[in-house]
PDB file of N, CA and C in Angstrom:
ATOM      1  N   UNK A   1      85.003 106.099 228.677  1.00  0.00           N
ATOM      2  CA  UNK A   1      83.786 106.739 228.239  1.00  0.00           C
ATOM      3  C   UNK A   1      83.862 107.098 226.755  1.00  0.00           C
ATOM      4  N   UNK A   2      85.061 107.399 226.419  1.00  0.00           N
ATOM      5  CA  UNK A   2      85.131 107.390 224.888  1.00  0.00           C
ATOM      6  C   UNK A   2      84.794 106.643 224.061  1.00  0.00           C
ATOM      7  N   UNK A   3      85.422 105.371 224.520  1.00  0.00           N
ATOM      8  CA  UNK A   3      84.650 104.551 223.678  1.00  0.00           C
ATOM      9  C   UNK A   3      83.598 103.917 223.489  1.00  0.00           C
ATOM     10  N   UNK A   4      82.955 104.010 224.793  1.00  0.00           N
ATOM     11  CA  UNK A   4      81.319 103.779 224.574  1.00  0.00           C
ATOM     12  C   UNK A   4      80.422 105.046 223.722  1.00  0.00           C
ATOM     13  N   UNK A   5      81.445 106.056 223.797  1.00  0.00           N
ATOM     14  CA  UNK A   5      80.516 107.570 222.988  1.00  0.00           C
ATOM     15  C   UNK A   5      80.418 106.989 221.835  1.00  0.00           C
ATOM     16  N   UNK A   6      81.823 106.501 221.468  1.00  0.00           N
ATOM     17  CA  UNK A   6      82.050 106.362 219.944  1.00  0.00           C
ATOM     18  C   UNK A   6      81.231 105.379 218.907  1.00  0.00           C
ATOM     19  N   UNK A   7      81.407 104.352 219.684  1.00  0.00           N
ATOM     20  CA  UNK A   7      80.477 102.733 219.565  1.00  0.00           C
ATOM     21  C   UNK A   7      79.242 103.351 219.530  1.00  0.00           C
ATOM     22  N   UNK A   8      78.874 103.574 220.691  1.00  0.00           N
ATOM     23  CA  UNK A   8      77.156 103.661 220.700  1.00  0.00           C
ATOM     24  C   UNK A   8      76.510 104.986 219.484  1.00  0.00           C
ATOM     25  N   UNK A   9      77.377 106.112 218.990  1.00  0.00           N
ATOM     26  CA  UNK A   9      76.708 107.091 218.455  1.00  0.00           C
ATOM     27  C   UNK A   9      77.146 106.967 216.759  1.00  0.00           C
ATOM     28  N   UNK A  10      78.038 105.863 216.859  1.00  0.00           N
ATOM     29  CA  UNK A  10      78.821 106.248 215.271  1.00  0.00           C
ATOM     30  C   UNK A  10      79.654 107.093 215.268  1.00  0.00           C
ATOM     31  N   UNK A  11      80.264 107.709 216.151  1.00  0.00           N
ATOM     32  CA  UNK A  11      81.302 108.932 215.674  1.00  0.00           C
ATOM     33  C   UNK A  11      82.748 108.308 215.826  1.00  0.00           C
ATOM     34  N   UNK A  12      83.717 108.995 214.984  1.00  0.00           N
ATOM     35  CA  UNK A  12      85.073 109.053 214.937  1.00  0.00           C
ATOM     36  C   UNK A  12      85.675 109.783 215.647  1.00  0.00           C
ATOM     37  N   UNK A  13      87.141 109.316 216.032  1.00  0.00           N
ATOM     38  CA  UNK A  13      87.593 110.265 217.278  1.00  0.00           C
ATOM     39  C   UNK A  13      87.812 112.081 216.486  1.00  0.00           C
ATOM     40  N   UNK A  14      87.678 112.952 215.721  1.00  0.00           N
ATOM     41  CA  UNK A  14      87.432 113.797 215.060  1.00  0.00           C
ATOM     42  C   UNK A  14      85.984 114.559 215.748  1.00  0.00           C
ATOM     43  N   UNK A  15      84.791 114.152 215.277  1.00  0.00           N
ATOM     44  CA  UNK A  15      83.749 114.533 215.579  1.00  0.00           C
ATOM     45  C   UNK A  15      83.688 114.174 217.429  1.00  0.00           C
ATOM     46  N   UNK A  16      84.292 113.514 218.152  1.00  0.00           N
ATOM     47  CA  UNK A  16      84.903 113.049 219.004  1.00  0.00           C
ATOM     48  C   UNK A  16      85.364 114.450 220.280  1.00  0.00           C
ATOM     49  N   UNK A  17      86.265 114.542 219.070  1.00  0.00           N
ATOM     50  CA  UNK A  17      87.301 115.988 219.612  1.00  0.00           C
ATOM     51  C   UNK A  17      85.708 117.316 219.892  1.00  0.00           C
ATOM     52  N   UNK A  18      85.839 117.287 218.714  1.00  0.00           N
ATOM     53  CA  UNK A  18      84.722 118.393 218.303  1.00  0.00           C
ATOM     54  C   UNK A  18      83.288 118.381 219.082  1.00  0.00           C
ATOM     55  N   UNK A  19      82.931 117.472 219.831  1.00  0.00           N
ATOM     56  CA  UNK A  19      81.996 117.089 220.665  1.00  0.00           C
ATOM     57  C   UNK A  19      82.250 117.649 222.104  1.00  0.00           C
ATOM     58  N   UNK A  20      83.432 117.386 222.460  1.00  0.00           N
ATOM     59  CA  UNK A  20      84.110 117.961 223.604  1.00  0.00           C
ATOM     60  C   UNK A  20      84.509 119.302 223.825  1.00  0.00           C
ATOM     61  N   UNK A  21      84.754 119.591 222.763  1.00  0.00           N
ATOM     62  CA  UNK A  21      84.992 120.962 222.199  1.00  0.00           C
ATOM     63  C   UNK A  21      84.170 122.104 222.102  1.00  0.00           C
ATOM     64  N   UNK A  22      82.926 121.918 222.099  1.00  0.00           N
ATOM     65  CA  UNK A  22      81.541 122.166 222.338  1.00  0.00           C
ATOM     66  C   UNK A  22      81.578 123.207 222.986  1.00  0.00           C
ATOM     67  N   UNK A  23      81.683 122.686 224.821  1.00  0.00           N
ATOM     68  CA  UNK A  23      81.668 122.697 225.574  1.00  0.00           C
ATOM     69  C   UNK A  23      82.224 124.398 225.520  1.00  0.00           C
ATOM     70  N   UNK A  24      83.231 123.786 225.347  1.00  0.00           N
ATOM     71  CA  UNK A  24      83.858 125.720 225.265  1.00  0.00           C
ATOM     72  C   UNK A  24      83.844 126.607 224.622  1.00  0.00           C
ATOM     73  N   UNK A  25      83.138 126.312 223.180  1.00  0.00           N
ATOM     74  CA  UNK A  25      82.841 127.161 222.249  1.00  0.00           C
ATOM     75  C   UNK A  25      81.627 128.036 222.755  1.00  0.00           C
ATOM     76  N   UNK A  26      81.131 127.692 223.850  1.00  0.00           N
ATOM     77  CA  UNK A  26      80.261 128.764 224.076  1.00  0.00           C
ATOM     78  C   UNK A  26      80.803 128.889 225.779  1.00  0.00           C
ATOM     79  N   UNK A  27      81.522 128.609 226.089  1.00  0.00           N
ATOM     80  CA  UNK A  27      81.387 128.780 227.586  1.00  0.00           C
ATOM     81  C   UNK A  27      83.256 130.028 227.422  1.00  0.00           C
ATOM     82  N   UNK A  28      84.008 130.207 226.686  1.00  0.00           N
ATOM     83  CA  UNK A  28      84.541 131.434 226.275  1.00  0.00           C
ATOM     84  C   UNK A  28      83.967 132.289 226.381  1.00  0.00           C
ATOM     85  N   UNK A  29      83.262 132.528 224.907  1.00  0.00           N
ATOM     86  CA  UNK A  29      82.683 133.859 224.461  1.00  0.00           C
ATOM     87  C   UNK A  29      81.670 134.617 225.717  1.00  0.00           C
ATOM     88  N   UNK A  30      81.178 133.826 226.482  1.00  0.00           N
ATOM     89  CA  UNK A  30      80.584 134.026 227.250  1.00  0.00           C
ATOM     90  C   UNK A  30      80.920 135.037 228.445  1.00  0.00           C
ATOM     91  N   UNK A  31      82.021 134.893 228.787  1.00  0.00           N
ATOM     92  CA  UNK A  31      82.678 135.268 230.206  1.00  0.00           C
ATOM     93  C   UNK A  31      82.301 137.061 230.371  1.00  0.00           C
ATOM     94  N   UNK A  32      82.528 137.513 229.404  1.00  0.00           N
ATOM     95  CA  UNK A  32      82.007 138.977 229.301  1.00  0.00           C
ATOM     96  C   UNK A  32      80.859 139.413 229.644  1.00  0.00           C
ATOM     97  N   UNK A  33      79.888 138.541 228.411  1.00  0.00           N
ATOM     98  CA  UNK A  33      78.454 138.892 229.173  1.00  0.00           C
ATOM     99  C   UNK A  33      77.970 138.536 230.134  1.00  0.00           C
ATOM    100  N   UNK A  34      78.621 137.422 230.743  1.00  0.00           N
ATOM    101  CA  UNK A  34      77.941 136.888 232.203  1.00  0.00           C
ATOM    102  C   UNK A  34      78.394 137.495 233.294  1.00  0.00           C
ATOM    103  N   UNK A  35      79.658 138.379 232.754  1.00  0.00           N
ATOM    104  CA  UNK A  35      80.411 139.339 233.535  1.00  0.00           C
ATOM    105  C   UNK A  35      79.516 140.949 233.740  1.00  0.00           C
ATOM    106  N   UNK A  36      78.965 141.497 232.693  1.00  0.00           N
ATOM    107  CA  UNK A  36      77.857 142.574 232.506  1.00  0.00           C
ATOM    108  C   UNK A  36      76.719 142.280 233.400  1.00  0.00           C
ATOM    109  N   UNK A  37      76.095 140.823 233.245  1.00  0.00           N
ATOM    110  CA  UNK A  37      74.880 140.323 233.624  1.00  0.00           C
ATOM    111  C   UNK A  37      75.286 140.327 235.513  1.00  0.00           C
ATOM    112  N   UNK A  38      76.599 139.367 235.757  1.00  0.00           N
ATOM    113  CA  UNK A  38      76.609 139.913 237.367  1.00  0.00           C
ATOM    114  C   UNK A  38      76.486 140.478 237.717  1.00  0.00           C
ATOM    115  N   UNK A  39      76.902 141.767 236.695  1.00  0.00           N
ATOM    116  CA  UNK A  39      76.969 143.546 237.711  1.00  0.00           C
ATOM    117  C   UNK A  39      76.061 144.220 237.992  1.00  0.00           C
ATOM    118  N   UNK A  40      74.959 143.695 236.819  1.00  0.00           N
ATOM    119  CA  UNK A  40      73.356 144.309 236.691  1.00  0.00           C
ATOM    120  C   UNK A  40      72.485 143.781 237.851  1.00  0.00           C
ATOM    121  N   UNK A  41      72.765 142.264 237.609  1.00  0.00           N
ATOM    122  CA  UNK A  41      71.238 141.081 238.280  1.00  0.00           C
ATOM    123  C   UNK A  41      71.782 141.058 239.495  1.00  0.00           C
ATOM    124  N   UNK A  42      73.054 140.879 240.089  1.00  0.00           N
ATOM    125  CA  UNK A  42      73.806 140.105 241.100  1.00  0.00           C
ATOM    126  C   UNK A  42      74.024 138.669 240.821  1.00  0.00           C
ATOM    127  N   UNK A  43      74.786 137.836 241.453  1.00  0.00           N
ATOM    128  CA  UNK A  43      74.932 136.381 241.611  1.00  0.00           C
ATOM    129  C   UNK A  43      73.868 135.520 242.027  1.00  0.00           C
ATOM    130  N   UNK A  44      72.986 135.581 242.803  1.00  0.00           N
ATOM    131  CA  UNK A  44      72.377 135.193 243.442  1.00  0.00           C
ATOM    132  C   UNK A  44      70.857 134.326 242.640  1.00  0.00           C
ATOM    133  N   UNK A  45      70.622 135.208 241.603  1.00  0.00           N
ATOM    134  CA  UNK A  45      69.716 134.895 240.797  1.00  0.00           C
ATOM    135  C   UNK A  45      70.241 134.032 239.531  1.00  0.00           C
ATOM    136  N   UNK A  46      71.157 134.919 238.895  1.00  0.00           N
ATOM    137  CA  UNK A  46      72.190 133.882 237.831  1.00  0.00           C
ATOM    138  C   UNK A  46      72.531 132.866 238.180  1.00  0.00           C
ATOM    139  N   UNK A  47      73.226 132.316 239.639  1.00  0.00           N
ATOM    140  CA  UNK A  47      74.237 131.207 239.529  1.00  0.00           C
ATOM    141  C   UNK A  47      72.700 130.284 239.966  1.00  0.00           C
ATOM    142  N   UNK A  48      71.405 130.455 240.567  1.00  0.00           N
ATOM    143  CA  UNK A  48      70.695 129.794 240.278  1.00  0.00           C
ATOM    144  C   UNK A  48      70.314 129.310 238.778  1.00  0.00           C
ATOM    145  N   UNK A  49      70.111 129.769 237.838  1.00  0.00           N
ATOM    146  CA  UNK A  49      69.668 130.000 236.931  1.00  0.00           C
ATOM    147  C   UNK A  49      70.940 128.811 236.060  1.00  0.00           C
ATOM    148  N   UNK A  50      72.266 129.257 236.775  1.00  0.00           N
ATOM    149  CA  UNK A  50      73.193 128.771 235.365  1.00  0.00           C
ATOM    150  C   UNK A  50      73.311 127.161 235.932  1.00  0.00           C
ATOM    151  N   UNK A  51      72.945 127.205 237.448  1.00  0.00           N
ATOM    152  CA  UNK A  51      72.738 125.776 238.015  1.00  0.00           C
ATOM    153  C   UNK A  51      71.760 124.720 237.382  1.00  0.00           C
ATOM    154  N   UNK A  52      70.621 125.783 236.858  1.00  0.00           N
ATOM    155  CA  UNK A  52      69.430 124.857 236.164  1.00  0.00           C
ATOM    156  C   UNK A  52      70.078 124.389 235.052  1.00  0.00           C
ATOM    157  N   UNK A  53      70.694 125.494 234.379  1.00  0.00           N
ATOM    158  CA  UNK A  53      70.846 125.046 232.728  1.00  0.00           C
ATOM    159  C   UNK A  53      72.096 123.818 232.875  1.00  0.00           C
ATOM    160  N   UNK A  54      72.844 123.568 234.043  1.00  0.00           N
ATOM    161  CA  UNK A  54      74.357 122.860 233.612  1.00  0.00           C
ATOM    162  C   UNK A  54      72.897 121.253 234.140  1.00  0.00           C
ATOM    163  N   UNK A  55      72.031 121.735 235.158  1.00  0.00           N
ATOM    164  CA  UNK A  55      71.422 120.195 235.484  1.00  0.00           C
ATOM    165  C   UNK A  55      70.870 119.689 234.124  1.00  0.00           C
ATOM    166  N   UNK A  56      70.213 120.438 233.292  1.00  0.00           N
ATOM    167  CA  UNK A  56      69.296 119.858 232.171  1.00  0.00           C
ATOM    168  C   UNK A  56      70.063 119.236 231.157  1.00  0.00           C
ATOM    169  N   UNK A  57      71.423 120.065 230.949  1.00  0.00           N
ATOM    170  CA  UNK A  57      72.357 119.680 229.832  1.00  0.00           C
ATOM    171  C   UNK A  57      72.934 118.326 230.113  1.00  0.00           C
ATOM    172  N   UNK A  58      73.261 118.604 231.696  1.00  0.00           N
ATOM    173  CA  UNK A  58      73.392 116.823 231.903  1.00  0.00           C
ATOM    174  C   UNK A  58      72.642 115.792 231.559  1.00  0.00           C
ATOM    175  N   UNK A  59      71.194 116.291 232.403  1.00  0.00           N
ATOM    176  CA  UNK A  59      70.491 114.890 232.041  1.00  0.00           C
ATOM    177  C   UNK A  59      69.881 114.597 230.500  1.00  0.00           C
ATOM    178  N   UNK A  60      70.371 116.149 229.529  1.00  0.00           N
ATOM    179  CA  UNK A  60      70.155 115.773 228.619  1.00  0.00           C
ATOM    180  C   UNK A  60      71.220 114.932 227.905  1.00  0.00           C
ATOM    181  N   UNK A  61      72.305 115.240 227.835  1.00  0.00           N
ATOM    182  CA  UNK A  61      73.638 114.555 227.534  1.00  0.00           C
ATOM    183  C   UNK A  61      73.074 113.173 228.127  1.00  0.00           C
ATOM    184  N   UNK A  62      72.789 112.585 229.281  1.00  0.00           N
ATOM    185  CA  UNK A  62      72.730 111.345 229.992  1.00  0.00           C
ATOM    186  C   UNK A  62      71.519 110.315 229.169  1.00  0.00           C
ATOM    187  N   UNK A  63      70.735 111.376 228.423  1.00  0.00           N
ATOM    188  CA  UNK A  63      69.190 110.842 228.329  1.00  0.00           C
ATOM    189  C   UNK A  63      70.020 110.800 226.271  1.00  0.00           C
ATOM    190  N   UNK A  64      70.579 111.391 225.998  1.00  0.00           N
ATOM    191  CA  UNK A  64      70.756 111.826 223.928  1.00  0.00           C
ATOM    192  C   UNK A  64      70.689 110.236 223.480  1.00  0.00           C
ATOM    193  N   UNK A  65      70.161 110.258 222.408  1.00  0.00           N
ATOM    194  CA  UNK A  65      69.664 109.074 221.766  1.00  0.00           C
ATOM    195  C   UNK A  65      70.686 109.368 220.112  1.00  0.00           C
ATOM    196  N   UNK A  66      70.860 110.697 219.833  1.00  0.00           N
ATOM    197  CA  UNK A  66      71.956 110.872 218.678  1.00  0.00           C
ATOM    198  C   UNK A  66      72.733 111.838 219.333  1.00  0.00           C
ATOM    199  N   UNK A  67      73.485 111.933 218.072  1.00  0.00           N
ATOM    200  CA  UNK A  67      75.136 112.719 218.507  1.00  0.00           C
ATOM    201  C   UNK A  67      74.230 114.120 218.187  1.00  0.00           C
ATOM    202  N   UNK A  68      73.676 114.700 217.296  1.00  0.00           N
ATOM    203  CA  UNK A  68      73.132 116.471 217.483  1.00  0.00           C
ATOM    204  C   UNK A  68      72.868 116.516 219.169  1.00  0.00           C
ATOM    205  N   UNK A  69      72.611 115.526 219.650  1.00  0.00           N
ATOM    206  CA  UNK A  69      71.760 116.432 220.945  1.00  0.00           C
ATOM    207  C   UNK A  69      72.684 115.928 222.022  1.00  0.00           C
ATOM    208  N   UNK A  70      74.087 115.464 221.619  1.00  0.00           N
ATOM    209  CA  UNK A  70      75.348 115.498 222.526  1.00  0.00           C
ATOM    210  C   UNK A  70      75.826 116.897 222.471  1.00  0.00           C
ATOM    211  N   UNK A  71      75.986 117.204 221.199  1.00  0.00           N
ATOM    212  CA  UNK A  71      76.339 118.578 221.043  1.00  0.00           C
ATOM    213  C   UNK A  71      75.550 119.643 221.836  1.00  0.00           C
ATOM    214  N   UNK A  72      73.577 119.756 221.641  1.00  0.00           N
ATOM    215  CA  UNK A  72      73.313 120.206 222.101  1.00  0.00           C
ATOM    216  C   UNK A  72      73.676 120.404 223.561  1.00  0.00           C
ATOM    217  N   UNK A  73      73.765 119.380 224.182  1.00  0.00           N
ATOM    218  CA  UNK A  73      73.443 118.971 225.786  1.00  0.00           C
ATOM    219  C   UNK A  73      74.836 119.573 226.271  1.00  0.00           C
ATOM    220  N   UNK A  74      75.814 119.652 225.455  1.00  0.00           N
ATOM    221  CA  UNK A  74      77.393 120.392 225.969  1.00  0.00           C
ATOM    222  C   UNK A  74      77.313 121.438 225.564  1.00  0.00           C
ATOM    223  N   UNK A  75      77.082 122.052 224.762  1.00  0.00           N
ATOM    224  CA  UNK A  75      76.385 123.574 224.464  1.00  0.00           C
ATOM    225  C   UNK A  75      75.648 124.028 225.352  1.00  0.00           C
ATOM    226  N   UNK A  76      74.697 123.908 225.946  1.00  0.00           N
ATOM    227  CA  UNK A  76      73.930 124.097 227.219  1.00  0.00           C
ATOM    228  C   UNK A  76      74.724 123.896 228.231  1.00  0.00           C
ATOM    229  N   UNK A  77      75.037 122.936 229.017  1.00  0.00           N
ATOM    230  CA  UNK A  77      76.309 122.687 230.505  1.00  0.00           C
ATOM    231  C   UNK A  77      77.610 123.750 229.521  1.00  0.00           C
ATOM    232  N   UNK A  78      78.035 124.169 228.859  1.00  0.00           N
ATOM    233  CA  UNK A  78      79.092 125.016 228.667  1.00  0.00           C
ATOM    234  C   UNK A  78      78.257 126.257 228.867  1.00  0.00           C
ATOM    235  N   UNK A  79      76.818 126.389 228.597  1.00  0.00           N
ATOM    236  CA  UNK A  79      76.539 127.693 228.981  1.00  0.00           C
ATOM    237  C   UNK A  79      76.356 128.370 230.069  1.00  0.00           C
ATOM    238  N   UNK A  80      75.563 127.048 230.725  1.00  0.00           N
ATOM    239  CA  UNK A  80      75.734 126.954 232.356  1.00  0.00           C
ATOM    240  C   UNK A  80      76.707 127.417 233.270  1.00  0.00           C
ATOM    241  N   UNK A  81      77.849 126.574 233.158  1.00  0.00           N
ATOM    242  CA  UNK A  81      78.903 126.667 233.610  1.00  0.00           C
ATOM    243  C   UNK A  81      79.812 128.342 233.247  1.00  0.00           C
ATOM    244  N   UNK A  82      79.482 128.999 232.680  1.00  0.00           N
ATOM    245  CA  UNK A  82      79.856 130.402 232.241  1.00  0.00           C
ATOM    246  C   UNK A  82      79.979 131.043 233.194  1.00  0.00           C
ATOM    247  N   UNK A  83      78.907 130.462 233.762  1.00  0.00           N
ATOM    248  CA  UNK A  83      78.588 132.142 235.011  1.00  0.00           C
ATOM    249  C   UNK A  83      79.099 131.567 236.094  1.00  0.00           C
ATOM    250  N   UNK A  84      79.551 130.169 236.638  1.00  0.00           N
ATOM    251  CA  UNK A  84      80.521 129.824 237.931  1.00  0.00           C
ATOM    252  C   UNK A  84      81.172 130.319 238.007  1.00  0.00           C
ATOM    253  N   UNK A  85      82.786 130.872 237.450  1.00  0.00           N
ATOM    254  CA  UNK A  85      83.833 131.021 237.824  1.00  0.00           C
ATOM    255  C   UNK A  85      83.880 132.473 237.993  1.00  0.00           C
ATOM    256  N   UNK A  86      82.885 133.378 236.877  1.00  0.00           N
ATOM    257  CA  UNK A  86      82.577 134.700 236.985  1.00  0.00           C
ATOM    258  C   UNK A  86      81.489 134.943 238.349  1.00  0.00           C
ATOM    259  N   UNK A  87      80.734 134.277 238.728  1.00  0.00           N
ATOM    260  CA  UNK A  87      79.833 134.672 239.919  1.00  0.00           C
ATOM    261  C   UNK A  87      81.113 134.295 241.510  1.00  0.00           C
ATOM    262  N   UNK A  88      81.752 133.284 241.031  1.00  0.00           N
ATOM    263  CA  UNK A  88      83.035 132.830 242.284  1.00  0.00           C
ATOM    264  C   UNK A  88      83.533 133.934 242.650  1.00  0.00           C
ATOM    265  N   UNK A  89      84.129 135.029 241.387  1.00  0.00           N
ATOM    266  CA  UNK A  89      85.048 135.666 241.356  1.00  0.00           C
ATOM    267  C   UNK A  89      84.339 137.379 242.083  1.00  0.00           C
ATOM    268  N   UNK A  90      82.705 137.236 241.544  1.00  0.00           N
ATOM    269  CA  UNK A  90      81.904 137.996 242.146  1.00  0.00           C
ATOM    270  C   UNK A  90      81.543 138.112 243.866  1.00  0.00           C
ATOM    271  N   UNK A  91      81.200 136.791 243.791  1.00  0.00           N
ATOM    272  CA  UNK A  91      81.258 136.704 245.240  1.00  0.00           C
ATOM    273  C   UNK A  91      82.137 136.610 246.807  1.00  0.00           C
ATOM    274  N   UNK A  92      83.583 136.532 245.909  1.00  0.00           N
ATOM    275  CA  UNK A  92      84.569 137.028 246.520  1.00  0.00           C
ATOM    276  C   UNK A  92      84.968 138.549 246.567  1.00  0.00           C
ATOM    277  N   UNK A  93      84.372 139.214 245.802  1.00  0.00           N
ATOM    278  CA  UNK A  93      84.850 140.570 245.734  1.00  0.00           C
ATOM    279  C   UNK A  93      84.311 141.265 246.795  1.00  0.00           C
ATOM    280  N   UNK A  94      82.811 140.270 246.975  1.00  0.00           N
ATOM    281  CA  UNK A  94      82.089 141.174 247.717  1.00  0.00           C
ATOM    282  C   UNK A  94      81.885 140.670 248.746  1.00  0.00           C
ATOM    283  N   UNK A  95      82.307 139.435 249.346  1.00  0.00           N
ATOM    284  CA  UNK A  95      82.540 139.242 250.593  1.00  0.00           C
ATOM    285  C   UNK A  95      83.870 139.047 251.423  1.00  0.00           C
ATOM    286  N   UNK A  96      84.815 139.125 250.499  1.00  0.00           N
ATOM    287  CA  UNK A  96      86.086 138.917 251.205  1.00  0.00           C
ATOM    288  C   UNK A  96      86.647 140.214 251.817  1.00  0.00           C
ATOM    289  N   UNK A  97      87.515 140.341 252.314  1.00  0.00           N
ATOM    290  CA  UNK A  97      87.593 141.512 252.687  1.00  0.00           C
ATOM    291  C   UNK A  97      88.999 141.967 251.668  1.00  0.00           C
ATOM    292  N   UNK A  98      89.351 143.415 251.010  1.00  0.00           N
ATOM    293  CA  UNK A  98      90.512 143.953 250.591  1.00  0.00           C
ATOM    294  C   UNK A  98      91.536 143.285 251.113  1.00  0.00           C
ATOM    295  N   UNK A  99      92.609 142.443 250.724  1.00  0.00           N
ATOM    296  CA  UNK A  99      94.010 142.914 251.325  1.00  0.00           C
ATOM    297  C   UNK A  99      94.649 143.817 250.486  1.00  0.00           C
ATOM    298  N   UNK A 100      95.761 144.216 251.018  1.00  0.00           N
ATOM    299  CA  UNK A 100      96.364 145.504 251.188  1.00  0.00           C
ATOM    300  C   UNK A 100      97.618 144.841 251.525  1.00  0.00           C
ATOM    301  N   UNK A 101      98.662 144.664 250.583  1.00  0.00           N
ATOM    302  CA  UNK A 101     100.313 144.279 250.517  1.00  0.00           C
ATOM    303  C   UNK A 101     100.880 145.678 251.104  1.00  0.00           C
ATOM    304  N   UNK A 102     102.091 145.356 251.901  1.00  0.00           N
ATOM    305  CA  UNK A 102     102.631 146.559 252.275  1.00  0.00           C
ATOM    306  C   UNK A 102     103.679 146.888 251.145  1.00  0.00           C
TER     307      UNK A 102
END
């Protein structure tokens, strides 16, 4: 897949890196506030919500005609994806039950 990115958009493996890289430059910084936002909204409404944004980023990534709106489209699915592992971690808290190590 790399090298069809590369071929088809003009980029070097550099802008390459940095394309991929994207991805997490916003899906980090994130973890906090999507962490605030669980405690307020619940899961239920967010992980809908972060489901929409990771579908659009795909089919925008799937649909990009230049490299800005690769970036965009992984900027979006990294934003998406923010609130999975924090709503996972939510929804285990609150349905699993305590253990208790002796």
């Amino acid at each position: 897949m790399t090298g069809n990115l590369m071929s088809t958009f003009g980029i070097d493996a550099g802008a390459l890196g940095n394309l991929v890289a994207y991805y997490y430059y916003i899906y980090t910084p994130m973890q906090l506030p999507v962490g605030v936002l669980m405690d307020r909204y619940g899961p239920r409404r967010l992980l809908v919500f972060a489901c929409l944004l990771c579908v659009i980023g795909s089919f925008w990534f799937a649909s990009a005609s230049h490299a800005s709106a690769l970036g965009g489209s992984r900027l979006l699915t990294g934003l998406g994806s923010a609130f999975a592992f924090v709503g996972v971690m939510k929804l285990a808290s609150s349905w699993l039950p305590e253990i208790v190590l002796p």
